[in-house]
Protein backbone atom coordinates (compact mmCIF):
# COMPACT_ATOMS: atom_id res chain seq x y z
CA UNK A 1 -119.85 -19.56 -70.50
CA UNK A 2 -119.63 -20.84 -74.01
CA UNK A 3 -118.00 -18.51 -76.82
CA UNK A 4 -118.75 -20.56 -79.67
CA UNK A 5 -121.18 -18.67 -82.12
CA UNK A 6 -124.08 -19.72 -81.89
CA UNK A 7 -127.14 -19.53 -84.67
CA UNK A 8 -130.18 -16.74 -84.71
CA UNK A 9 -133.43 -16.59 -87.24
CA UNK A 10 -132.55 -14.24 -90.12
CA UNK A 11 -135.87 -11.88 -90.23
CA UNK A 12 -135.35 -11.44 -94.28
CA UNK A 13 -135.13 -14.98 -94.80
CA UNK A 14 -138.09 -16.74 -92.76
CA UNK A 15 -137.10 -20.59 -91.35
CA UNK A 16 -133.20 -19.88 -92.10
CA UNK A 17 -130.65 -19.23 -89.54
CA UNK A 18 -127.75 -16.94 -89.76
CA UNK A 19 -124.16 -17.28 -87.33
CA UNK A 20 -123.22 -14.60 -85.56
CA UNK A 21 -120.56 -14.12 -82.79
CA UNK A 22 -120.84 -13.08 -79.68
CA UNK A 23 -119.59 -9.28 -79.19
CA UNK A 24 -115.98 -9.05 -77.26
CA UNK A 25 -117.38 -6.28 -75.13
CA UNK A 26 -120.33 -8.54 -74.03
CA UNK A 27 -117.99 -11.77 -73.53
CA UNK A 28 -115.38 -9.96 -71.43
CA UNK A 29 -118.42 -9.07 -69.17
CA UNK A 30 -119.41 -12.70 -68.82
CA UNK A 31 -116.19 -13.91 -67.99
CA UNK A 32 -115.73 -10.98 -65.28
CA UNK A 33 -119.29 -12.23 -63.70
CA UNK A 34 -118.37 -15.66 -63.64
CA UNK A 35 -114.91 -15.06 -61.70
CA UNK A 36 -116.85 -12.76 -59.58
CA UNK A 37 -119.26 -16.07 -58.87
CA UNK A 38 -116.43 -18.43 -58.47
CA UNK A 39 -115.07 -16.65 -55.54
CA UNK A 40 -118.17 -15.83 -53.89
CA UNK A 41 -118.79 -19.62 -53.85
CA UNK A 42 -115.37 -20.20 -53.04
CA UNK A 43 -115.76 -17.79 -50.07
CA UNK A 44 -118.55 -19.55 -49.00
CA UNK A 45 -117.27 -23.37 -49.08
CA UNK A 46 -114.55 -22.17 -46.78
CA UNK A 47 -116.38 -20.30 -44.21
CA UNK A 48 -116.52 -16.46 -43.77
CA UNK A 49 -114.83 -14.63 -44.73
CA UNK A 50 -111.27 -13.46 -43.44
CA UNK A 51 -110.82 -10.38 -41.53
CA UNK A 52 -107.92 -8.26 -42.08
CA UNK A 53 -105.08 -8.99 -39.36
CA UNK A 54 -105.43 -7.25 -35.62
CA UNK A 55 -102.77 -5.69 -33.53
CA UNK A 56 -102.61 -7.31 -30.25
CA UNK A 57 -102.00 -5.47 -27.07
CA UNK A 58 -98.30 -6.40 -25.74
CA UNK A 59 -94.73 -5.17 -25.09
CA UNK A 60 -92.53 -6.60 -28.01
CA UNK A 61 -89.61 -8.62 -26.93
CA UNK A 62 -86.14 -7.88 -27.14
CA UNK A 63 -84.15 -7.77 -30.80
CA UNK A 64 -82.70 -10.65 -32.37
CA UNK A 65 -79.22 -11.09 -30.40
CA UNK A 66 -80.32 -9.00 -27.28
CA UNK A 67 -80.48 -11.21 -24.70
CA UNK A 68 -79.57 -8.81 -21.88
CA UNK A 69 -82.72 -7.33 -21.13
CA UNK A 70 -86.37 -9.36 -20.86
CA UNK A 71 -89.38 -6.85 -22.05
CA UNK A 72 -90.39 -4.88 -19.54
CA UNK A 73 -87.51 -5.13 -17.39
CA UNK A 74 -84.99 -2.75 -16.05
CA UNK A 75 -81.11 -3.48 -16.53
CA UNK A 76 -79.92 -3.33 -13.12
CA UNK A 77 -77.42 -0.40 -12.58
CA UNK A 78 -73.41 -1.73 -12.31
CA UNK A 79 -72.36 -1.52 -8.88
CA UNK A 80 -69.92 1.36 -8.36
CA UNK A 81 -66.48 1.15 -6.52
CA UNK A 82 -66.63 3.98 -3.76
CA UNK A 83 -62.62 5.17 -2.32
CA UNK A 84 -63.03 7.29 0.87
CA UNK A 85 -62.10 10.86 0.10
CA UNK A 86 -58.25 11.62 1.31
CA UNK A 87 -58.45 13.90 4.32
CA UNK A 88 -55.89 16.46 5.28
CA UNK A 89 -52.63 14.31 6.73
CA UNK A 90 -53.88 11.12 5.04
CA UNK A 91 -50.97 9.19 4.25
CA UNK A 92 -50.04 6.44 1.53
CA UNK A 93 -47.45 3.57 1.13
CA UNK A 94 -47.63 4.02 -2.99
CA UNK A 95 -44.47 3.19 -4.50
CA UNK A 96 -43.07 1.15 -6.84
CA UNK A 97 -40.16 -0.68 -4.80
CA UNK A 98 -40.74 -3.51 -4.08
CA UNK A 99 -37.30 -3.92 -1.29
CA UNK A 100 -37.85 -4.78 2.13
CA UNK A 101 -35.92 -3.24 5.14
CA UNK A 102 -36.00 -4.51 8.34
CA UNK A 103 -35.86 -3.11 11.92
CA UNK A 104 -35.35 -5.22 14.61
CA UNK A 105 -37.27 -8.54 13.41
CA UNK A 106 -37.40 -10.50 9.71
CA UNK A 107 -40.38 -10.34 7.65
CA UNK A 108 -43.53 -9.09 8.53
CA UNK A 109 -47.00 -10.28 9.32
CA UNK A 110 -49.11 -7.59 7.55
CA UNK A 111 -49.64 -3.61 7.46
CA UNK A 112 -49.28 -1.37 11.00
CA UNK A 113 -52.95 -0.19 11.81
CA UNK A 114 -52.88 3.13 13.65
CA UNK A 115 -54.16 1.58 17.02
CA UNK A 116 -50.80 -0.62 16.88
CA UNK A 117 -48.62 2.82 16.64
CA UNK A 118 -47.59 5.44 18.28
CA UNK A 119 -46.11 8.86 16.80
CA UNK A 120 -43.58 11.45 18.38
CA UNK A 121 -41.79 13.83 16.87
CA UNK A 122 -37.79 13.99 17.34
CA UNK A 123 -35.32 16.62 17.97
CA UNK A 124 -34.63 19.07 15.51
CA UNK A 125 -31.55 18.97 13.53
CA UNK A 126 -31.13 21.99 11.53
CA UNK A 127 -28.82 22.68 8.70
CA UNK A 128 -28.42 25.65 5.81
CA UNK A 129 -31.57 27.68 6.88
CA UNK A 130 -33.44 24.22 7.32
CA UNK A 131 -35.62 22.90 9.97
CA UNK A 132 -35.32 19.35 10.12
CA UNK A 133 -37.92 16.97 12.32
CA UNK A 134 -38.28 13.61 12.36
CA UNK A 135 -41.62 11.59 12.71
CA UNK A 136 -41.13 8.86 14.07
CA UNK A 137 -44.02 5.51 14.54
CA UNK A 138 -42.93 2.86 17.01
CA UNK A 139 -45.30 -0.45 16.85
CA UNK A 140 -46.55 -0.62 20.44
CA UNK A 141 -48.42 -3.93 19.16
CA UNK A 142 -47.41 -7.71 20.16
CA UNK A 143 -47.06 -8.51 16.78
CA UNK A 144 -44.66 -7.50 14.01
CA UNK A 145 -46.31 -5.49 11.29
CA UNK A 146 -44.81 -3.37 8.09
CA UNK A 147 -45.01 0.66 7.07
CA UNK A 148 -43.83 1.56 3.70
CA UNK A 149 -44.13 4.94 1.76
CA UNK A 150 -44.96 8.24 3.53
CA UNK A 151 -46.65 9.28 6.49
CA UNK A 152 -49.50 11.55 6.51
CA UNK A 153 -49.23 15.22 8.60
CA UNK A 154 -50.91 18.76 8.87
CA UNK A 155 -50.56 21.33 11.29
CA UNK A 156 -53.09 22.26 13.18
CA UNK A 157 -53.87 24.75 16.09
CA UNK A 158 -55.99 24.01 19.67
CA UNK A 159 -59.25 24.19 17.96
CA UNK A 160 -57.91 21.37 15.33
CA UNK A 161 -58.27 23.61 12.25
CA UNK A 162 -55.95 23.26 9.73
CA UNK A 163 -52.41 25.39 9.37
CA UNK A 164 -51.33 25.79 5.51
CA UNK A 165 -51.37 23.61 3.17
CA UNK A 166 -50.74 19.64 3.44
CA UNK A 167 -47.21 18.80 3.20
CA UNK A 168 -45.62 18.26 -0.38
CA UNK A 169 -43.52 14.70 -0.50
CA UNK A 170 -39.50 14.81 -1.23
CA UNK A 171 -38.38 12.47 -4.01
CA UNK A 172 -38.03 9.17 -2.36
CA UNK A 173 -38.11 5.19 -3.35
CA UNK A 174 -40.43 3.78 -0.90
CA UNK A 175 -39.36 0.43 0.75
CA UNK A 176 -41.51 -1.71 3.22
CA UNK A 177 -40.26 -1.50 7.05
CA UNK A 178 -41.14 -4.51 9.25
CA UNK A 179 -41.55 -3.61 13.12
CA UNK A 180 -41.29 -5.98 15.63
CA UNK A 181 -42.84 -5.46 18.75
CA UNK A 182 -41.23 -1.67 20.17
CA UNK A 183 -39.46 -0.85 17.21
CA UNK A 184 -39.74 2.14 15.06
CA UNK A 185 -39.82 3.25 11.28
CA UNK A 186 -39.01 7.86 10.98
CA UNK A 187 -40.05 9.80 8.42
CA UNK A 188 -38.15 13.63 7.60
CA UNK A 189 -40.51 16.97 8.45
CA UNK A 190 -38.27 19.53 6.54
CA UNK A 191 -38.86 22.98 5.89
CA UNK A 192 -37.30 26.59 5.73
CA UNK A 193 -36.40 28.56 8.92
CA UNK A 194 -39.10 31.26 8.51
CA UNK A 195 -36.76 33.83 10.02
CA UNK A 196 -34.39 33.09 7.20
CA UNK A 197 -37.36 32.70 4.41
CA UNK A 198 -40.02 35.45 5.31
CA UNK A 199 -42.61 32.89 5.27
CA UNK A 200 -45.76 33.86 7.53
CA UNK A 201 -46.01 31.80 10.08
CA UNK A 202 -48.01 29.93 12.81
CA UNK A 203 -47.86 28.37 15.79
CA UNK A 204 -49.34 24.67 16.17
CA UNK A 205 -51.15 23.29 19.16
CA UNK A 206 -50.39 19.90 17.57
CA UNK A 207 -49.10 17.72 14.90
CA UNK A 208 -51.61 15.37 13.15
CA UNK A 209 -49.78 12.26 11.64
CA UNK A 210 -51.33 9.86 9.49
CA UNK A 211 -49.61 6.36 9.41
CA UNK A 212 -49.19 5.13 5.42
CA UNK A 213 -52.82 3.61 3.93
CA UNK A 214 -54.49 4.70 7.03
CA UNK A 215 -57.38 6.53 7.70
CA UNK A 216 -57.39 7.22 11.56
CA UNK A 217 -54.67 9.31 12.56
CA UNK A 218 -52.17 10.20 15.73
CA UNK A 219 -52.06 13.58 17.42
CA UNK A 220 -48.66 14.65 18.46
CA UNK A 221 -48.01 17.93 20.83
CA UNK A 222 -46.13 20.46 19.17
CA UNK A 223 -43.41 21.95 21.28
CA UNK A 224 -41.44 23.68 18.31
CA UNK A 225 -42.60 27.16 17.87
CA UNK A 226 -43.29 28.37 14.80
CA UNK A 227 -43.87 26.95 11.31
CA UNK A 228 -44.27 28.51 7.46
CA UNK A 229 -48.43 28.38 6.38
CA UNK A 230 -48.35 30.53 3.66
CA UNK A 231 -46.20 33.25 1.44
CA UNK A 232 -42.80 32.65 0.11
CA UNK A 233 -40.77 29.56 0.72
CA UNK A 234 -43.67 28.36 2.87
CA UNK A 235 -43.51 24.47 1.95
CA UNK A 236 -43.65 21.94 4.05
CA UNK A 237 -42.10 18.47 3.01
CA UNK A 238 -41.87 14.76 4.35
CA UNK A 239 -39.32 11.63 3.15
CA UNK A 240 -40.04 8.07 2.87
CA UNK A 241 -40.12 6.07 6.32
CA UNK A 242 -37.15 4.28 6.56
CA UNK A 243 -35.98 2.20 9.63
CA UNK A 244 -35.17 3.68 13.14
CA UNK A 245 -35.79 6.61 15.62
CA UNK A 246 -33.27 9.11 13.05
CA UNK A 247 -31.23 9.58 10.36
């Protein structure tokens, strides 16, 4: 719209014009109708109008760097490493030695399993108030296998429950023994004479000996009378195997 003034008959002055302008009020509301016109037509060139944006349905995808875990998906759990619970008499060739001793053959051709050994228990040899047993595993196998650290044991009576506590282990360096076919590695029962200590006491059906990182075990008669379970002095301890029958 124009804004140039533009001429209108002067009623006290018949066939003159007079100039006037247009009022600012009145040209601010032309130029408000006109952009309101422009953009209706402009609207209309284009098509309809445009509708305000929608929200899909959807799962969103992982953030920016995460590329562990698709939408929607479940991270699969990390399998878990499972060690069998240590049973009364379990015993374990843990050291850190590293020597090798030998009885009867060189080298070795892998750990003893329990169903290539057999256990017995050796005559006592007693010394200032001390009972002193050894356990000793002879490889009954064809092949030549190794033991190394201690032997598992636990007392236990004709029903096969339990008498006192586990045996505690005497300091020791462990060493690996290699068997050949019949020969044996011994490990030291010790423990006070429970006349001498006041320790209650027991008396075993059996012996229950556990060869080093085994599970399965040997049963051994006990022929020995009585042992400490509980009350003072009532410990039982066991040595490193070492090679042959005794000390």
């Amino acid at each position: 719209m124009s804004t140039f003034p533009r001429t209108v008959a002067d009623p006290d002055q018949p066939g003159t014009v007079s100039a006037h302008r247009v009022s600012p009020t009145a040209r601010r509301a032309a130029l408000l109708a006109g952009a309101a016109l422009l953009s209706l037509l402009t609207a209309c060139n284009n098509g309809s109008p445009q509708s305000s944006p929608k929200t899909l349905p959807g799962t969103a995808g992982p953030a920016s760097g995460d590329t562990s875990t698709k939408a929607g998906s479940t991270p699969a759990a990390s399998p878990t490493a499972s060690s069998p619970s240590k049973k009364a008499g379990t015993g374990t060739g843990s050291g850190s030695a590293s020597a090798t001793a030998t009885s009867g053959s060189a080298g070795g051709s892998g750990r003893c399993h329990t169903s290539e050994l057999r256990a017995s228990v050796g005559r006592n040899d007693p010394g200032a108030g001390q009972e002193n047993f050894p356990i000793v595993l002879t490889n009954k196998s064809g092949r030549t296998c190794t033991v190394r650290g201690y032997p598992g044991a636990a007392f236990v009576d004709a029903s096969g429950k339990q008498l006192g506590p586990d045996p505690q282990r005497s300091p020791g360096t462990p060493t690996t023994v290699a068997l050949a076919p019949g020969h044996s590695a011994w490990s030291g029962l010790t423990f006070s004479n429970p006349e001498i200590s006041g320790a209650d006491t027991a008396t075993p059906a059996s012996l229950i000996v556990t060869p080093p990182d085994e599970l399965d075990s040997l049963t051994v008669a006990w022929t020995q009378g009585t042992v400490p379970v509980s009350g003072n002095a009532s410990s039982v301890r066991l040595t490193v195997l070492s090679p042959g029958t005794a000390p």
